[in-house]
PDB file of N, CA and C in Angstrom:
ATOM      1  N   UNK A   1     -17.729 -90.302  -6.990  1.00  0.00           N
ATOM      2  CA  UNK A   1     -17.442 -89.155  -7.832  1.00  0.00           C
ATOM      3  C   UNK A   1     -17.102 -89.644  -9.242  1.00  0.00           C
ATOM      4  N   UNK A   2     -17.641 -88.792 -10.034  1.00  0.00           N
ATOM      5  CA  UNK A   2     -17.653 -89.146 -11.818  1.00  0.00           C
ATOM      6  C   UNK A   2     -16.584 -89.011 -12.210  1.00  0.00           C
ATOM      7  N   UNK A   3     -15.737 -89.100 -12.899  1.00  0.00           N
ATOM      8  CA  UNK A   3     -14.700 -87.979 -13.860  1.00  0.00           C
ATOM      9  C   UNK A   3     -15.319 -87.550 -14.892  1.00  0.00           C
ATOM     10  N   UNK A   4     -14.648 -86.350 -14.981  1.00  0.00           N
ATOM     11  CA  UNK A   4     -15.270 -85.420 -16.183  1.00  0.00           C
ATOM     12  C   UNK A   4     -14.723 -85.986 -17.388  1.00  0.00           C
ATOM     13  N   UNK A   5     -15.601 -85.669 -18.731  1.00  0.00           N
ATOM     14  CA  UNK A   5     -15.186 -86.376 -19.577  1.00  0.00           C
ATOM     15  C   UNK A   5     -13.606 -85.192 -20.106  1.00  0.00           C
ATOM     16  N   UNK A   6     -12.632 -86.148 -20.657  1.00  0.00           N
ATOM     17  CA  UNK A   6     -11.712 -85.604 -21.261  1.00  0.00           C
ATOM     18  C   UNK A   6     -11.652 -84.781 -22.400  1.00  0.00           C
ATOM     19  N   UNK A   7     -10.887 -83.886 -22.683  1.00  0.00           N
ATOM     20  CA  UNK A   7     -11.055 -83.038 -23.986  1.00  0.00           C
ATOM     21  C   UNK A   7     -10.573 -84.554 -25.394  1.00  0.00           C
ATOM     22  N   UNK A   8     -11.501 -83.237 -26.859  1.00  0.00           N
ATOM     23  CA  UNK A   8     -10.836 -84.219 -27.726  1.00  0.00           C
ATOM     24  C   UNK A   8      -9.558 -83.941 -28.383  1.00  0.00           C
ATOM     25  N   UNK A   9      -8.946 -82.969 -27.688  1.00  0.00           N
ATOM     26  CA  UNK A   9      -7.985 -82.681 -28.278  1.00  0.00           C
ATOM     27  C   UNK A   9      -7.177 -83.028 -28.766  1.00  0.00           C
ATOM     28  N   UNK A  10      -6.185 -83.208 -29.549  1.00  0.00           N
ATOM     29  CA  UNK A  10      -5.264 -83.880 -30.270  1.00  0.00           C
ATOM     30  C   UNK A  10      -4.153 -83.185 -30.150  1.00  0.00           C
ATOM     31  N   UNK A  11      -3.818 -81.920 -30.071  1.00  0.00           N
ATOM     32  CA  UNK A  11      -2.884 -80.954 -30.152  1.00  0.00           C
ATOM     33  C   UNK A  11      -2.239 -80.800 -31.627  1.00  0.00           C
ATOM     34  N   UNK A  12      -3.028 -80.883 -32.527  1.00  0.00           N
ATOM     35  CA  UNK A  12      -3.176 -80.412 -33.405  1.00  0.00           C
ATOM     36  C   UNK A  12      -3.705 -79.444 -34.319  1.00  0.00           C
ATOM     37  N   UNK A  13      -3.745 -78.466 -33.297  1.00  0.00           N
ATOM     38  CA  UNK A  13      -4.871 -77.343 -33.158  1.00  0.00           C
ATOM     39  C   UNK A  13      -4.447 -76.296 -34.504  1.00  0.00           C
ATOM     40  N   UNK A  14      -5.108 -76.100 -35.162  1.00  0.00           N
ATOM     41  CA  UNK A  14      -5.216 -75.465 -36.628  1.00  0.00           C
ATOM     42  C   UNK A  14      -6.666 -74.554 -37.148  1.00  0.00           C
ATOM     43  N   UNK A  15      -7.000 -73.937 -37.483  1.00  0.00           N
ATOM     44  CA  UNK A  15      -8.413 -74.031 -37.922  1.00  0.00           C
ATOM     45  C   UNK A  15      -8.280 -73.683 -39.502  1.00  0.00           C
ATOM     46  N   UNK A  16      -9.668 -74.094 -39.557  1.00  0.00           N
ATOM     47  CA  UNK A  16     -10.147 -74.113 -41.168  1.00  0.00           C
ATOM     48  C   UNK A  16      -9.929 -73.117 -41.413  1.00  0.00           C
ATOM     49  N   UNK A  17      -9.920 -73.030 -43.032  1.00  0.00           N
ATOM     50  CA  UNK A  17     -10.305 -71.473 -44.019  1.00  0.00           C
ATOM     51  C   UNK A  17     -11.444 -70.748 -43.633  1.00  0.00           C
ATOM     52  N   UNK A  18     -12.173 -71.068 -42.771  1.00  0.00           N
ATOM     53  CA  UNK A  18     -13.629 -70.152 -42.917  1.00  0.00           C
ATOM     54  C   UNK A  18     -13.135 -70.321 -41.026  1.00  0.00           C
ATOM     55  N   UNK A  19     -12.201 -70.223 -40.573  1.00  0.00           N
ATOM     56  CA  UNK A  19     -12.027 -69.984 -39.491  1.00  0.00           C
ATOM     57  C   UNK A  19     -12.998 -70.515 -38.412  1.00  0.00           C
ATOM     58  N   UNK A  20     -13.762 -71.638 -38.600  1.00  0.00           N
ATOM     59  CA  UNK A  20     -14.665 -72.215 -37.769  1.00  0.00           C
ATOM     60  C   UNK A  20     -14.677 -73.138 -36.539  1.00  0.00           C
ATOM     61  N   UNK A  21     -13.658 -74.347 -37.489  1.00  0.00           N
ATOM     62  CA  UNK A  21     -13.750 -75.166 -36.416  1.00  0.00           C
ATOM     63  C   UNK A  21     -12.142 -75.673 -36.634  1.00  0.00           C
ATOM     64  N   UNK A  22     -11.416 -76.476 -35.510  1.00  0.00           N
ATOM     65  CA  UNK A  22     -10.077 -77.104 -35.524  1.00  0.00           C
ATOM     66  C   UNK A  22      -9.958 -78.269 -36.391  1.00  0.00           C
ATOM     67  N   UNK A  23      -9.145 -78.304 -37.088  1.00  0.00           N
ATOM     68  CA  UNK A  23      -8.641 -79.429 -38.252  1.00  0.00           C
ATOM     69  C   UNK A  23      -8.271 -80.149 -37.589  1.00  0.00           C
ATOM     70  N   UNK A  24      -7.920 -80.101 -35.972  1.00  0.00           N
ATOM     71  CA  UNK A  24      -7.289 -81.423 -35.318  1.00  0.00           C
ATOM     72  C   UNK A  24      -8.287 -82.139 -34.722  1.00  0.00           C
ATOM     73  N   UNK A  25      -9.473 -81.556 -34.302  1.00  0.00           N
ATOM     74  CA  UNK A  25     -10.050 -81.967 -33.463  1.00  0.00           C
ATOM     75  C   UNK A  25     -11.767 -82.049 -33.499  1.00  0.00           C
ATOM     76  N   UNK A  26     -11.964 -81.125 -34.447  1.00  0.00           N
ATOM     77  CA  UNK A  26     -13.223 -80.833 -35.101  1.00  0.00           C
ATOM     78  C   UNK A  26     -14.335 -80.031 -34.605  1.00  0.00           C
ATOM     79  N   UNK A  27     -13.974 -79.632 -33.278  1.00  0.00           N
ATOM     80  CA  UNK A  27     -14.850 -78.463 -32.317  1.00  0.00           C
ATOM     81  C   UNK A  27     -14.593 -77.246 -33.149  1.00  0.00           C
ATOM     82  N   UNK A  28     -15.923 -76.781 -32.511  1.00  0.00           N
ATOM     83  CA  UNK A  28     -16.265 -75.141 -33.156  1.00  0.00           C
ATOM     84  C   UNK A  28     -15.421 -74.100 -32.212  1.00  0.00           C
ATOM     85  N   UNK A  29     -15.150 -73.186 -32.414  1.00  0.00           N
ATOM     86  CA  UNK A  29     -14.134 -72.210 -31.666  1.00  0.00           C
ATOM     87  C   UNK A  29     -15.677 -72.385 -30.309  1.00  0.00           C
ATOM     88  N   UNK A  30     -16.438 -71.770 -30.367  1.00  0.00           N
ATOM     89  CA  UNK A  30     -17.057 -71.938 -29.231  1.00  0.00           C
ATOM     90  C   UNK A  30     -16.615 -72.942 -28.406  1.00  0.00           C
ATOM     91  N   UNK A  31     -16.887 -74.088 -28.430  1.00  0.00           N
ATOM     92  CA  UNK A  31     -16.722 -75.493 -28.105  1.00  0.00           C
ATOM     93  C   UNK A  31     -15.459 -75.501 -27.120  1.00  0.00           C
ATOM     94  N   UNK A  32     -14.097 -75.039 -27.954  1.00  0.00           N
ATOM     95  CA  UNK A  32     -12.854 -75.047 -27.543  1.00  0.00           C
ATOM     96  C   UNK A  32     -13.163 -73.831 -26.581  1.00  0.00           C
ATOM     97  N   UNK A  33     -13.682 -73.432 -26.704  1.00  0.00           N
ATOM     98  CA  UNK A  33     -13.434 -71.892 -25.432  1.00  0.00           C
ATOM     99  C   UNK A  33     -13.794 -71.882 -24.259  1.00  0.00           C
ATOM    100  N   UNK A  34     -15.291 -72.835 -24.366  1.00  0.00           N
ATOM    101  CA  UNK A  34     -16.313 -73.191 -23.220  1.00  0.00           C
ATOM    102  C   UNK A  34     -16.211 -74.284 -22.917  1.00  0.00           C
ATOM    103  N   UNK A  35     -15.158 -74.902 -22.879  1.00  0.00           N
ATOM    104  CA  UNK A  35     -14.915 -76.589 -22.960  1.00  0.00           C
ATOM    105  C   UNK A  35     -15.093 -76.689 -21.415  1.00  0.00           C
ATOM    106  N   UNK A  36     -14.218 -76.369 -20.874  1.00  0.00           N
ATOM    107  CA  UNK A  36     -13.876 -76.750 -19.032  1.00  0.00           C
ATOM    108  C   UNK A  36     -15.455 -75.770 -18.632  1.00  0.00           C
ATOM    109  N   UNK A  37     -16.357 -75.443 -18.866  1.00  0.00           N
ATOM    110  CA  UNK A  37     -17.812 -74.514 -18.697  1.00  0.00           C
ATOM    111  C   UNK A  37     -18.195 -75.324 -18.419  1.00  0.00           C
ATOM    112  N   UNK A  38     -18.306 -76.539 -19.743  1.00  0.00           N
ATOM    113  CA  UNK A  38     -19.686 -77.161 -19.867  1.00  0.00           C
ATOM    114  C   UNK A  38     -19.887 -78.138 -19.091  1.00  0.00           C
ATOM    115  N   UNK A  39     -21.361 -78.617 -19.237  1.00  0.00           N
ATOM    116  CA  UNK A  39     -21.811 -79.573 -18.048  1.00  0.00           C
ATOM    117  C   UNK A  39     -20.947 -81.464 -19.131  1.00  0.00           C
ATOM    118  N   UNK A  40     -21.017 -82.232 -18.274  1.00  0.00           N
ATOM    119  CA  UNK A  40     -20.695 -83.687 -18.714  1.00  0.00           C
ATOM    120  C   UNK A  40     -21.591 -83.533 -20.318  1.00  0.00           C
ATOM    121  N   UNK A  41     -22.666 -83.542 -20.003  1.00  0.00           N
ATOM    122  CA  UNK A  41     -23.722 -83.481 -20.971  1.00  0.00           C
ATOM    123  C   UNK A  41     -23.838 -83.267 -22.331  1.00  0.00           C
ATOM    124  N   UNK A  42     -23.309 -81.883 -21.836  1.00  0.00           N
ATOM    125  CA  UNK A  42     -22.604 -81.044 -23.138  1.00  0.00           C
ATOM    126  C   UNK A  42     -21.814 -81.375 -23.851  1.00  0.00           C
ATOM    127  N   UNK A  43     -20.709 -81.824 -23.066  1.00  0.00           N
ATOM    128  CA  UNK A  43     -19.408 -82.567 -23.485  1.00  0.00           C
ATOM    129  C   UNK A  43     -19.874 -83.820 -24.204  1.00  0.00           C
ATOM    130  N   UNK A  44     -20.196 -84.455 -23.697  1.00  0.00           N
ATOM    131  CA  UNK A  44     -20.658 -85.876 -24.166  1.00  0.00           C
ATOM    132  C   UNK A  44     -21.254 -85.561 -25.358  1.00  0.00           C
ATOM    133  N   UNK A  45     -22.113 -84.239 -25.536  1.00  0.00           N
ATOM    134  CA  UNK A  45     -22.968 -84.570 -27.493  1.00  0.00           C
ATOM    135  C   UNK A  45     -21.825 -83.934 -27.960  1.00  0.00           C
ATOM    136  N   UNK A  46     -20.793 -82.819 -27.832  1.00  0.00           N
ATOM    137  CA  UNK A  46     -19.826 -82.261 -28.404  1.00  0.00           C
ATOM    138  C   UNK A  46     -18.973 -83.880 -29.348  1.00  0.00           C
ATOM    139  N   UNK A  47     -18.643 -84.695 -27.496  1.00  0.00           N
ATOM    140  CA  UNK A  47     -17.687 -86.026 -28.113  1.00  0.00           C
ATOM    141  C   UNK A  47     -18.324 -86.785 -29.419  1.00  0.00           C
ATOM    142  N   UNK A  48     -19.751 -87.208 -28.993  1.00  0.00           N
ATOM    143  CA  UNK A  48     -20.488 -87.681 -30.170  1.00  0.00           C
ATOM    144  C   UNK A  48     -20.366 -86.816 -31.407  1.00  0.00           C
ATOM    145  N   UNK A  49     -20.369 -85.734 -31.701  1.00  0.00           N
ATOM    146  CA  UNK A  49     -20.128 -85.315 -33.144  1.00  0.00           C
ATOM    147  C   UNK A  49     -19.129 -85.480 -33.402  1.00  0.00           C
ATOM    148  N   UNK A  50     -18.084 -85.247 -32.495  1.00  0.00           N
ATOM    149  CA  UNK A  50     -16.682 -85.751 -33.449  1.00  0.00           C
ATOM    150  C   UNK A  50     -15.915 -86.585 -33.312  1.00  0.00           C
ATOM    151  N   UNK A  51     -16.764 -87.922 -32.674  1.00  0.00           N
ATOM    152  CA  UNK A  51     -16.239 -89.140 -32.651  1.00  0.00           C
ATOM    153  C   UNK A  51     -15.149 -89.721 -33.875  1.00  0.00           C
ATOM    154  N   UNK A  52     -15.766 -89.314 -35.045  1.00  0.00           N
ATOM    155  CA  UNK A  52     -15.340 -89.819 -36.205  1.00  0.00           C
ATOM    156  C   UNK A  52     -14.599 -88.659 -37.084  1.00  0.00           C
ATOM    157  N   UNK A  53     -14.765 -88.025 -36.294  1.00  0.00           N
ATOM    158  CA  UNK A  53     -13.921 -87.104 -37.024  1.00  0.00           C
ATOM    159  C   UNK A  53     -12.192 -87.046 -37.595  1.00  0.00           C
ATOM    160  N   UNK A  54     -11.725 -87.013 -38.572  1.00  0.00           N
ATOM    161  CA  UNK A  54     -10.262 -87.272 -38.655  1.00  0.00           C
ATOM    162  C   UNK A  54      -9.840 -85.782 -39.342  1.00  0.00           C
ATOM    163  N   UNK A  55      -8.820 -85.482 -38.569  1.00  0.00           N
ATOM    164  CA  UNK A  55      -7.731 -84.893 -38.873  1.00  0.00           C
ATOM    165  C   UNK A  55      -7.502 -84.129 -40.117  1.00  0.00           C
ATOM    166  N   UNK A  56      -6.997 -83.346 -40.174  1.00  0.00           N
ATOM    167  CA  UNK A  56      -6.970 -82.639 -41.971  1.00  0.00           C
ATOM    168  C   UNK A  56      -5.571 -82.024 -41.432  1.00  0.00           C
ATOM    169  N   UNK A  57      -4.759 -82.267 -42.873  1.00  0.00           N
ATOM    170  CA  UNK A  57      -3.546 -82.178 -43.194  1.00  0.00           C
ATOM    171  C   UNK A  57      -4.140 -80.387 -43.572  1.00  0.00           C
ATOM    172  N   UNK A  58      -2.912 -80.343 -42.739  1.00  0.00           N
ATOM    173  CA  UNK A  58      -2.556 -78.274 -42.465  1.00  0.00           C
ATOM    174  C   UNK A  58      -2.358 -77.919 -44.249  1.00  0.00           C
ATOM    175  N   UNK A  59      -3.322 -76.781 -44.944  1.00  0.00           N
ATOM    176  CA  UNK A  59      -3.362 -76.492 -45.556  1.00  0.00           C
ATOM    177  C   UNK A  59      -2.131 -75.414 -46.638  1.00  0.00           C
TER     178      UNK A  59
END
């Protein structure tokens, strides 16, 4: 048995001015909603986009 991949969460959960995506974590509100939905797969290109993603100081 696999483990599922982990969220990227940070618990820094904030979102942008244009209300899109989390300043902590960099997922799209979709993303965060359908998280525990999606297949490994999914998850895995979600992780790849915001591998590198850093953090933004709360506006």
């Amino acid at each position: 048995m696999t483990a599922t991949l982990a969220s990227p969460c940070r618990n820094l959960c904030s979102l942008d001015r244009e209300r899109a995506n989390c300043t902590g974590c960099g997922r799209t509100i979709a993303e965060i909603v359908h998280w525990r939905s999606m297949t490994d797969v999914q998850r895995a290109a979600v992780m790849r986009r915001v591998a590198d993603f850093q953090p933004q100081r709360p506006v």
